[in-house]
Protein backbone atom coordinates (compact mmCIF):
# COMPACT_ATOMS: atom_id res chain seq x y z
CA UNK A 1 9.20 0.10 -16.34
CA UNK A 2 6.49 -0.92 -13.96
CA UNK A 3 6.03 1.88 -11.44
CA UNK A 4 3.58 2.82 -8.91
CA UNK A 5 3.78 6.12 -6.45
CA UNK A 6 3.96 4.58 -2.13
CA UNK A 7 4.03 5.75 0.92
CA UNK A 8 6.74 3.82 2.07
CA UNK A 9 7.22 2.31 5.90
CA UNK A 10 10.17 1.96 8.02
CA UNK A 11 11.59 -1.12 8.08
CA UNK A 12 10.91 -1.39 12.55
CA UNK A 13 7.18 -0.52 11.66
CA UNK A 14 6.94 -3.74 8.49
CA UNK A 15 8.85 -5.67 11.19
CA UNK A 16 5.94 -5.13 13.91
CA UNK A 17 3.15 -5.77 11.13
CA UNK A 18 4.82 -8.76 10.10
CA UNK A 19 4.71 -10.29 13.36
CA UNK A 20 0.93 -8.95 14.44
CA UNK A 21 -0.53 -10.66 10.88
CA UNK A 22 1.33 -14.13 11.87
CA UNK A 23 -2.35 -15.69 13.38
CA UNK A 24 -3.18 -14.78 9.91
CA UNK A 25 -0.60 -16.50 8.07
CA UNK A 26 -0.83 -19.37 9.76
CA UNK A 27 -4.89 -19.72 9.36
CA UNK A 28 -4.17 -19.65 5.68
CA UNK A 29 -0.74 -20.45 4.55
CA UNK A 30 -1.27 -21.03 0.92
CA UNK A 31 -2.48 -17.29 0.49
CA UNK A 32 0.40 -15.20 -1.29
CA UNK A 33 1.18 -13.31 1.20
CA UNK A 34 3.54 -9.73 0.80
CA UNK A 35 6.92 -9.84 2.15
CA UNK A 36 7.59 -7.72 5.08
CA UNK A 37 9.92 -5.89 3.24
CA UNK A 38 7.47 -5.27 0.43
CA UNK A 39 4.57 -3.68 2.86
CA UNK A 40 3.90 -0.21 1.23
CA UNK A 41 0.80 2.27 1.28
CA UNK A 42 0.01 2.46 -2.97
CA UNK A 43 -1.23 5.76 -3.67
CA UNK A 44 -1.15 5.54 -7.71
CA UNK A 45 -0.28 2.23 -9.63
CA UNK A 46 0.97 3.54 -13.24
CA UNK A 47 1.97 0.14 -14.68
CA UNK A 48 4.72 0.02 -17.65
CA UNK A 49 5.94 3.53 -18.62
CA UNK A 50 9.12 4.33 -20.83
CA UNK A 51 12.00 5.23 -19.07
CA UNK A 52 11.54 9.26 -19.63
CA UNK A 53 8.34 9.41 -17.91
CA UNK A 54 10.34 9.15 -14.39
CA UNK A 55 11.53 12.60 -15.04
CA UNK A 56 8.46 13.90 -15.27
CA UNK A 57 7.07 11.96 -12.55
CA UNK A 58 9.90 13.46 -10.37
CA UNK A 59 9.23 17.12 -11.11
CA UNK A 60 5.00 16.51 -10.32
CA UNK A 61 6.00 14.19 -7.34
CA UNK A 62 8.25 17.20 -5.66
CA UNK A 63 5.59 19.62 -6.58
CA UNK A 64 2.69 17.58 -4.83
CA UNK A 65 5.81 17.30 -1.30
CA UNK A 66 6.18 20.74 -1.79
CA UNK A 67 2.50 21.57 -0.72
CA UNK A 68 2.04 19.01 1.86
CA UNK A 69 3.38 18.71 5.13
CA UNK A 70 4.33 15.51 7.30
CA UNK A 71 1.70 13.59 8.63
CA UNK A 72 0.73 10.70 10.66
CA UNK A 73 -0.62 7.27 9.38
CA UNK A 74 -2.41 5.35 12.47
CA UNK A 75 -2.67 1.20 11.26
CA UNK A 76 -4.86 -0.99 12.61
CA UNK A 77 -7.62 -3.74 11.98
CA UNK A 78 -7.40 -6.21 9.50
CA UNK A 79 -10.21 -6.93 6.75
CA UNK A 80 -10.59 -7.82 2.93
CA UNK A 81 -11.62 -7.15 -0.26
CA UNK A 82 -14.62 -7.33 -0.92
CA UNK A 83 -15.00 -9.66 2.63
CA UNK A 84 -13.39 -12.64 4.01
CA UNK A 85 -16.37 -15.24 2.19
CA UNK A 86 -15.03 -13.31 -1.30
CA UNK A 87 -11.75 -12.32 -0.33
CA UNK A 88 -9.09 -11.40 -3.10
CA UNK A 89 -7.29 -9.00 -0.86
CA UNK A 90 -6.56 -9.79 3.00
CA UNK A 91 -5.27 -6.00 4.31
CA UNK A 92 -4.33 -3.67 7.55
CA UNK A 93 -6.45 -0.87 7.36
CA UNK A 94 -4.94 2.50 7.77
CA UNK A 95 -7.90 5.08 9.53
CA UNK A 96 -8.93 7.55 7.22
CA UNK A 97 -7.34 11.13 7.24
CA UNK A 98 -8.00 14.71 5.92
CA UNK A 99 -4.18 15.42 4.92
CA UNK A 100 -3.52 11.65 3.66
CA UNK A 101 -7.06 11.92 1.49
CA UNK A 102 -5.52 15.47 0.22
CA UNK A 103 -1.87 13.87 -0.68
CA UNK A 104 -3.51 10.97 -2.26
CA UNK A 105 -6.15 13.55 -4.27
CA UNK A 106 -3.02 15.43 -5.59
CA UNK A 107 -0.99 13.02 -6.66
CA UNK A 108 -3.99 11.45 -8.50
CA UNK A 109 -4.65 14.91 -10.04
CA UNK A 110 -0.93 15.10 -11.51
CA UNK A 111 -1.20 12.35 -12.55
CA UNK A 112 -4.34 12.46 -14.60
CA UNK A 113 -2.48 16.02 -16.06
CA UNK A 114 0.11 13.45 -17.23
CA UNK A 115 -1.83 10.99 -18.98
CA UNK A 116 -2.91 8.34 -16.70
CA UNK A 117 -6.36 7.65 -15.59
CA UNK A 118 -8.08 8.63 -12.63
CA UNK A 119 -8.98 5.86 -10.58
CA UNK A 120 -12.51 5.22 -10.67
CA UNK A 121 -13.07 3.38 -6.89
CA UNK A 122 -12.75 5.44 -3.80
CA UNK A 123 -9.08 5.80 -1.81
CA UNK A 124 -9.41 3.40 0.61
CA UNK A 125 -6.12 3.53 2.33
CA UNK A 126 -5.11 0.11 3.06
CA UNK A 127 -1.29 -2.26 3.31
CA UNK A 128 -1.98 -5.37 1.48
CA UNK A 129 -1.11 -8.00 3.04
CA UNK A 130 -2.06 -11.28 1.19
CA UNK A 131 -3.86 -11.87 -2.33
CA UNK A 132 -5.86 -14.54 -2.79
CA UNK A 133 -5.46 -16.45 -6.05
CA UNK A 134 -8.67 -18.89 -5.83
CA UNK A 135 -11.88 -18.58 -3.76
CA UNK A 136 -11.16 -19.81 -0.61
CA UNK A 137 -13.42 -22.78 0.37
CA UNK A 138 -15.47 -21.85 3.10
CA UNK A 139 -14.13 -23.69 6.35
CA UNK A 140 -10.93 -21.58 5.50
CA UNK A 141 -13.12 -18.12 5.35
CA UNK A 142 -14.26 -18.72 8.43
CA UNK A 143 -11.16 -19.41 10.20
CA UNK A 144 -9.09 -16.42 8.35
CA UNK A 145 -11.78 -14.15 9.91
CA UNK A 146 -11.75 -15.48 13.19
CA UNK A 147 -7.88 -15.01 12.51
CA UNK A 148 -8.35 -11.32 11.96
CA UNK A 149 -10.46 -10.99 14.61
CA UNK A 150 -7.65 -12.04 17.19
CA UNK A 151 -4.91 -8.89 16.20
CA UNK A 152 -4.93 -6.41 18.53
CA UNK A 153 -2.62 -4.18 17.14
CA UNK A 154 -2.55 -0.42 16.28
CA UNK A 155 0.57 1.95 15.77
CA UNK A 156 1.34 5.46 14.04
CA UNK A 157 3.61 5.87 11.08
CA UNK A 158 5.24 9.26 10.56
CA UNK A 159 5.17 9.88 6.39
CA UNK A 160 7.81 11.91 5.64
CA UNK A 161 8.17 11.28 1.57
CA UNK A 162 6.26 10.14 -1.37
CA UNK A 163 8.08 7.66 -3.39
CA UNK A 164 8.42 6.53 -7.21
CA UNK A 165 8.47 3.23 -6.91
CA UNK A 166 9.58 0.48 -9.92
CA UNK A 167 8.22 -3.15 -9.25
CA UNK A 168 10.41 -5.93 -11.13
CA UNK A 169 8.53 -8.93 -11.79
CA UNK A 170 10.36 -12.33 -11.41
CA UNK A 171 9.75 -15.96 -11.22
CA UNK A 172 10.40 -15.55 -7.11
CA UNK A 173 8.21 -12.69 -7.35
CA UNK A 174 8.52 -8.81 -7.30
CA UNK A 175 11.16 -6.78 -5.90
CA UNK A 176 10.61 -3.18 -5.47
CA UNK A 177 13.02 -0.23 -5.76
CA UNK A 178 12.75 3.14 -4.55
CA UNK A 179 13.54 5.61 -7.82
CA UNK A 180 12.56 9.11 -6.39
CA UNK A 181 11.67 10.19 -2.94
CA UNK A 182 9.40 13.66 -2.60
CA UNK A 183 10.84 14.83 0.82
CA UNK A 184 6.87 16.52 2.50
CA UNK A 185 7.65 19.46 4.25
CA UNK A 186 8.61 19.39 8.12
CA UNK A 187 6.28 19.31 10.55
């Protein structure tokens, strides 16, 4: 199983990102860009893992809720990875935070006492939002970040769980699936 541990959005708040990026979508349609229903925060990609490892996954995931309480995601401005000359990720930032860098620290921790490995760049809490499959030429750079530089649009997110997540590749993509949700402790 492909699986990857998310902070996962409600459906109203992908529904107002979805409409915000369209200046975006339409300065480069031929990027791949992520369903609205797909629009997750990734805090750990594990890749393929047998079947049994969700158990244990489960057990450190509701540990890691356990200690953590609720918090509040604030979204806003749009960029890319590494920049929009070199993109290969077009993505709605999400402003740093003590308690979301602490979640995300833990759950890389348990993680790394399970077997995986730690992830070597720094947590740079970000939705993706497109991926860019060939260097874009740069006329189409240019207007992409001029794009960007037209949405105006900020909102807070209330995370309430970490999720387990299992990504099915297909030949009309990948469809997600929500296999455990760590409940964080109430606010």
């Amino acid at each position: 199983m492909r699986l990857f541990v998310a902070i996962n959005l409600p459906p109203e708040t992908k529904h107002d990102v979805a409409g915000a990026i369209e200046p975006l979508r339409a300065a480069a349609p031929e990027l791949t860009w992520v369903r609205e229903d797909r629009l997750h925060l990734t805090l750990k990609f594990l890749d393929e893992q047998p079947e049994e490892m969700v158990n244990r996954l489960q057990e450190a995931l509701a540990d890691i809720a356990a200690r953590h309480r609720e918090l509040i995601m604030d979204l806003h401005g749009v960029g890319a990875f590494p920049n929009f000359r070199r993109a290969r990720v077009v993505w709605m930032g999400i402003e740093p935070e003590g308690r979301l860098e602490l979640l995300h620290h833990d759950v890389e921790i348990v993680c790394h006492e399970l077997g995986f490995e730690v992830e070597g760049r720094p947590f740079r809490p970000h939705l993706t939002l497109a991926r860019v499959k060939r260097p874009l030429d740069e006329p189409l750079a240019r207007a992409l970040a001029r794009a960007a530089k037209t949405i105006d649009f900020q909102t807070e997110v209330v995370v309430h769980s970490i999720d387990l997540m299992r990504s099915e590749l297909s030949y009309s993509g990948s469809s997600y699936s929500t296999l455990v949700s760590a409940p964080l402790r109430s606010r």
